[in-house]
Protein backbone atom coordinates (compact mmCIF):
# COMPACT_ATOMS: atom_id res chain seq x y z
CA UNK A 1 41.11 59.49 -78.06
CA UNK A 2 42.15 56.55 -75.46
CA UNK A 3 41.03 52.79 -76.15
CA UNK A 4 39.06 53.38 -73.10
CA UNK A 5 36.75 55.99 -74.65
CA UNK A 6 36.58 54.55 -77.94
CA UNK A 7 35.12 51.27 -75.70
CA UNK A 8 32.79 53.48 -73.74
CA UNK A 9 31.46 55.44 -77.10
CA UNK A 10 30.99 52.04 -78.70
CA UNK A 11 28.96 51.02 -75.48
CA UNK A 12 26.76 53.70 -75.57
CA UNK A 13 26.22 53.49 -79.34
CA UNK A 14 25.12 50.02 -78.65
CA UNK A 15 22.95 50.65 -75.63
CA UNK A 16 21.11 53.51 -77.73
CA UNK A 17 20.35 50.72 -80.46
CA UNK A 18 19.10 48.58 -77.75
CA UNK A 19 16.56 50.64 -76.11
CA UNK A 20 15.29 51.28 -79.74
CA UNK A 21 14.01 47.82 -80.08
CA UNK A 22 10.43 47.71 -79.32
CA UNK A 23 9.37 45.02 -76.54
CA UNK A 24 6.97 43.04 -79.38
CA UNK A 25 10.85 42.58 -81.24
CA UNK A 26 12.78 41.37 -78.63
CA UNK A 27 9.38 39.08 -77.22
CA UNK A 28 9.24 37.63 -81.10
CA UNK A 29 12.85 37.40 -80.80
CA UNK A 30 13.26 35.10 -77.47
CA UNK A 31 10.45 33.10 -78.65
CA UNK A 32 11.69 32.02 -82.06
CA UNK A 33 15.35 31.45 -80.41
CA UNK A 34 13.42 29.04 -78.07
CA UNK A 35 11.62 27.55 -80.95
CA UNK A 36 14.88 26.59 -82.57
CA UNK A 37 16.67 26.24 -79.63
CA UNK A 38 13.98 23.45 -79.01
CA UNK A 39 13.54 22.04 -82.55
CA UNK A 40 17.15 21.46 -82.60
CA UNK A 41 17.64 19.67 -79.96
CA UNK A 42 14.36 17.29 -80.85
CA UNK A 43 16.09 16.47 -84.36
CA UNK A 44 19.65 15.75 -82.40
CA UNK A 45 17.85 13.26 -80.22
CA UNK A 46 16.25 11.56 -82.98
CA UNK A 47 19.45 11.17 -84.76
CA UNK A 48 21.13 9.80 -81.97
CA UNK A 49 18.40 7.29 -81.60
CA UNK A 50 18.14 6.02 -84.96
CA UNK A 51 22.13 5.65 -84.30
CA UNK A 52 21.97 3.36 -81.75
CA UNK A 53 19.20 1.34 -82.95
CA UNK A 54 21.45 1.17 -86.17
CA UNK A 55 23.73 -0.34 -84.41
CA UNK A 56 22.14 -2.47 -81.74
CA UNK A 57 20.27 -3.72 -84.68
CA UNK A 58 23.92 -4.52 -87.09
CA UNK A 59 25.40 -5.58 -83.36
CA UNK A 60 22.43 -8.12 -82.82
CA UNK A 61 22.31 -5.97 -79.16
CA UNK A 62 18.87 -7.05 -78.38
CA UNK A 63 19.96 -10.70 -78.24
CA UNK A 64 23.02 -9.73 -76.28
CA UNK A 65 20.81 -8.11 -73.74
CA UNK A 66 18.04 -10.77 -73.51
CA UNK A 67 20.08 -12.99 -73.08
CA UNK A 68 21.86 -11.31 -70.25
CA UNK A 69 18.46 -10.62 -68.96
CA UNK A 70 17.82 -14.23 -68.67
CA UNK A 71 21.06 -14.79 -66.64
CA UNK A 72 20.24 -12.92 -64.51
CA UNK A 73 16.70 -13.76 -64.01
CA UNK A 74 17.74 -17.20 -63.45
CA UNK A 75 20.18 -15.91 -60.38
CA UNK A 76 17.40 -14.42 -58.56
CA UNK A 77 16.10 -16.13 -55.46
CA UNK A 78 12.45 -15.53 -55.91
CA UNK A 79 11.21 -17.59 -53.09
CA UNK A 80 13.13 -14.63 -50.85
CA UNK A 81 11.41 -11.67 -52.76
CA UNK A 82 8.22 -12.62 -53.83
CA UNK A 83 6.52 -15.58 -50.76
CA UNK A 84 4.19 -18.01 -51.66
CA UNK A 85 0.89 -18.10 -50.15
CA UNK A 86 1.64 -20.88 -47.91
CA UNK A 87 4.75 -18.36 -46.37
CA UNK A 88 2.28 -15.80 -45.07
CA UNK A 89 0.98 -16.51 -42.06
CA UNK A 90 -2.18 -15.35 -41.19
CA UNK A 91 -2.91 -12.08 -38.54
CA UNK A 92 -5.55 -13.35 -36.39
């Protein structure tokens, strides 16, 4: 027997196993795979979170950024984004 009938035997054992699952099995099966799939990838997020809050929080990153915030803030020209009332001149 040649490697390439032992393959094809081994196939067609495999696709005779498959068509005995019943549609309810394979249904129940894709769902709970999604359910873990999902679950899974909830609990990673989380622990990445609590992560980088650890360490914003040990870093002091939340006064890092306001204060960058502030810099910033204080760059703006506001008189060119947001115009007084006496800017607007009226449509008559």
């Amino acid at each position: 027997m040649t490697n390439e009938e032992q393959i094809l035997i081994e196939l067609q054992k495999i696709n005779l196993s498959l068509s005995k699952r019943s549609s309810a099995k394979v249904a129940l099966d894709n769902f709970l795979a999604g359910l873990f799939h999902s679950v899974g990838y909830f609990i990673g997020t989380i622990v990445i979170f609590f992560v980088l809050a650890f360490f914003a929080q040990k870093y002091n990153f939340t006064a890092m950024v306001s204060k960058s915030f502030e810099t910033m803030m204080t760059q703006i020209n506001w008189a060119k984004i947001v115009p007084s009332p006496k800017d607007i001149q009226p449509s008559n």
